[in-house]
C-alpha atoms as a PDB file:
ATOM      1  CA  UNK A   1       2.873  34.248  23.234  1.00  0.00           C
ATOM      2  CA  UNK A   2       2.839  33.243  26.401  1.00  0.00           C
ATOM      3  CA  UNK A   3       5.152  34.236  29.599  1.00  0.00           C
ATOM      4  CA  UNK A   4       8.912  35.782  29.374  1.00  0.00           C
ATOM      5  CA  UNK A   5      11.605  33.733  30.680  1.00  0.00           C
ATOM      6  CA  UNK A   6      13.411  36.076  33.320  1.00  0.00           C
ATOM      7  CA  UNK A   7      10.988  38.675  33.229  1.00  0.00           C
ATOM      8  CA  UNK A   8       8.641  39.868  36.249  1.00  0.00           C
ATOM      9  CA  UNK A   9       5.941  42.350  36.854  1.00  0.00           C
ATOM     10  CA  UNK A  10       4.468  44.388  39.870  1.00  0.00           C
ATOM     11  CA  UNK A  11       1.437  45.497  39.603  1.00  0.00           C
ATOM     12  CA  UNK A  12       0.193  48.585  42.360  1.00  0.00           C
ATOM     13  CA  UNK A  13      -3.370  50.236  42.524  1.00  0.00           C
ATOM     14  CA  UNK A  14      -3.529  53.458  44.435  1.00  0.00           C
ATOM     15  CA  UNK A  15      -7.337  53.571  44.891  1.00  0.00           C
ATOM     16  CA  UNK A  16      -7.347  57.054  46.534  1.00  0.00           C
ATOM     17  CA  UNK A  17      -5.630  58.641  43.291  1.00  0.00           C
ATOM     18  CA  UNK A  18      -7.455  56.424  41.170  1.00  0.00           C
ATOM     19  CA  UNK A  19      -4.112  54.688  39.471  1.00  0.00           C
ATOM     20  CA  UNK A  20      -2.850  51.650  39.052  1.00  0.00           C
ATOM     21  CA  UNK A  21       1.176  51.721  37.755  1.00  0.00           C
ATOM     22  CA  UNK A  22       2.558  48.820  36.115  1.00  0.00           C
ATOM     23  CA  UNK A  23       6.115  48.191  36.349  1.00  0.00           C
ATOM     24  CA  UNK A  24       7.893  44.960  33.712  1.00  0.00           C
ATOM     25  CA  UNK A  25      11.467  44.113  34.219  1.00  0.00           C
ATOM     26  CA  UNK A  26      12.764  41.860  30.830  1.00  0.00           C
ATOM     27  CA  UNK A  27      16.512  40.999  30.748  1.00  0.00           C
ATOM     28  CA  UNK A  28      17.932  42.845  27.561  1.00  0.00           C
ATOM     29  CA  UNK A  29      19.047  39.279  25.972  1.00  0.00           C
ATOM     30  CA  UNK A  30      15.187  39.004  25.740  1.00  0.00           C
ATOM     31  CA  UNK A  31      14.707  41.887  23.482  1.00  0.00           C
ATOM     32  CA  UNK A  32      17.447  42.150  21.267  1.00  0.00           C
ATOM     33  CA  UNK A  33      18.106  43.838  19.003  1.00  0.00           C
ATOM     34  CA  UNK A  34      17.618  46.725  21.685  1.00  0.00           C
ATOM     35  CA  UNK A  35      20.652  46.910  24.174  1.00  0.00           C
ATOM     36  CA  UNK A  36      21.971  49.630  26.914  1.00  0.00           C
ATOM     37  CA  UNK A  37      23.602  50.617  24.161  1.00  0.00           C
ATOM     38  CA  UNK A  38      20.382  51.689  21.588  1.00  0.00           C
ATOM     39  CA  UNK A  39      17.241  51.531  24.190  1.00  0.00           C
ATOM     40  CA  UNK A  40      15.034  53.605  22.285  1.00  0.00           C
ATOM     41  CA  UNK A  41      12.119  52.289  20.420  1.00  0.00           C
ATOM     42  CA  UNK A  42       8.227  53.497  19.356  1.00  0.00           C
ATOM     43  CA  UNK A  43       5.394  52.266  20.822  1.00  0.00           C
ATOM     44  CA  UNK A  44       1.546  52.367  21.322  1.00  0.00           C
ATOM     45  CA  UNK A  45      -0.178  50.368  23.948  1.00  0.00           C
ATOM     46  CA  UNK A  46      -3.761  49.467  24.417  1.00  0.00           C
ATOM     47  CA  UNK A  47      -5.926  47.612  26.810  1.00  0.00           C
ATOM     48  CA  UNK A  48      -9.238  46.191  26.418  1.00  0.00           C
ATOM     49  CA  UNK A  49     -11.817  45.815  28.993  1.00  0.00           C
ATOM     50  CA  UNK A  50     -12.894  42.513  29.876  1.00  0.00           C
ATOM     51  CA  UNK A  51     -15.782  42.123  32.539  1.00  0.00           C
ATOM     52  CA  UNK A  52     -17.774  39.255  31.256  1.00  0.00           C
ATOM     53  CA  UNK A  53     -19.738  41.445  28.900  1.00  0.00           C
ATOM     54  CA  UNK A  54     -20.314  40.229  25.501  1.00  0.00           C
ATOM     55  CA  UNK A  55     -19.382  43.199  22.949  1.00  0.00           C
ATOM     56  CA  UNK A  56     -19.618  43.425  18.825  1.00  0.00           C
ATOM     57  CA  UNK A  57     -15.968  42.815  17.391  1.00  0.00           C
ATOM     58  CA  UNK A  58     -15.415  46.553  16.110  1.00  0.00           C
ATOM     59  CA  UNK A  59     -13.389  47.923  19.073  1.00  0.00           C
ATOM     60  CA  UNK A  60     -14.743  50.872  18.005  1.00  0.00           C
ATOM     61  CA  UNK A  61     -17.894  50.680  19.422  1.00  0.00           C
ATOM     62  CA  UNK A  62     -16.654  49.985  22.794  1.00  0.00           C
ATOM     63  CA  UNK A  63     -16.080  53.870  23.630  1.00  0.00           C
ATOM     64  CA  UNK A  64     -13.394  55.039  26.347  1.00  0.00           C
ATOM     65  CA  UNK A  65     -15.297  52.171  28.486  1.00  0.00           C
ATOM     66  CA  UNK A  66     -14.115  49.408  26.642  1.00  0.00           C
ATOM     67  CA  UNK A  67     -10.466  49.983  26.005  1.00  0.00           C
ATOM     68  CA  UNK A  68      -7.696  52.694  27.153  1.00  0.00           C
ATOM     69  CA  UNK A  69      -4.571  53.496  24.655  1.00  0.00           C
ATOM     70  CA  UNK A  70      -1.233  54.875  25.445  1.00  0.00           C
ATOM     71  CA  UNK A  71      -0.302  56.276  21.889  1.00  0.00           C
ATOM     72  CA  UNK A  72      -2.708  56.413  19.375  1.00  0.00           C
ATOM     73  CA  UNK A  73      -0.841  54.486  16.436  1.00  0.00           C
ATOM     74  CA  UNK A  74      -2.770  51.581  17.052  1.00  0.00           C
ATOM     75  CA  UNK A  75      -6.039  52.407  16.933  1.00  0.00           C
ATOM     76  CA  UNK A  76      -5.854  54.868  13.976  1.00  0.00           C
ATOM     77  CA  UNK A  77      -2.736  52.867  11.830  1.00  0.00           C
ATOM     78  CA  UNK A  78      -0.572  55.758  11.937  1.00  0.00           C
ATOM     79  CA  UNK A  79       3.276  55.510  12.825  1.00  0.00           C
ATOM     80  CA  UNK A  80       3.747  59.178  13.872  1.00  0.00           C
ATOM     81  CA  UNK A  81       1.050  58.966  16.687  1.00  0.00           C
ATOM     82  CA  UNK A  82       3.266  56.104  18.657  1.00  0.00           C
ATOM     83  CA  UNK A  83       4.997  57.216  21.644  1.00  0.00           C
ATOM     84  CA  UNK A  84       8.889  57.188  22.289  1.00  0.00           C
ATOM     85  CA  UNK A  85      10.095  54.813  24.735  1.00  0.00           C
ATOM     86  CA  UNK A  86      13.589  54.865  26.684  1.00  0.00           C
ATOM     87  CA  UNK A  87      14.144  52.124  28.172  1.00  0.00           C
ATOM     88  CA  UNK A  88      16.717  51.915  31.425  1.00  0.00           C
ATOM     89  CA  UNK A  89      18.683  49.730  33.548  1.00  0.00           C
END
């Protein structure tokens, strides 16, 4: 864990839409075995909320307050419901 060697991130929040897009750039040698060559890959995303507020340890019982997904694979432990990424560049 920790931070990528090589690898940045801009963060913009659009607070008349409402959005904030995230945007990582991670040189290819970093993430082998994808390439330019095979840049296709499954995946399911999710962020948890964290404002101070003590909550129990079953994410569960946070609701769509606590924690946003991007693919559902995660949360319910099923392959089929993770989205497919291309990646480019």
């Amino acid at each position: 864990m920790g931070s990528v060697e090589g690898a940045g991130v801009r963060v913009a929040r659009d607070e008349e839409a409402g959005t904030t897009t995230y945007l990582v750039a991670v040189p290819w040698q970093r993430i082998a075995p994808l390439s330019p060559r095979d840049p296709a890959f499954s995946l399911t995303l999710t962020v948890n909320k964290n404002d101070g507020l003590q909550r129990e340890n079953n994410y569960r019982s946070l609701g769509l307050d606590g924690w946003q997904t991007w693919g559902d694979g995660l949360n319910n432990w099923k392959l089929g419901r993770y989205q497919q990424v291309q990646l480019t560049g």
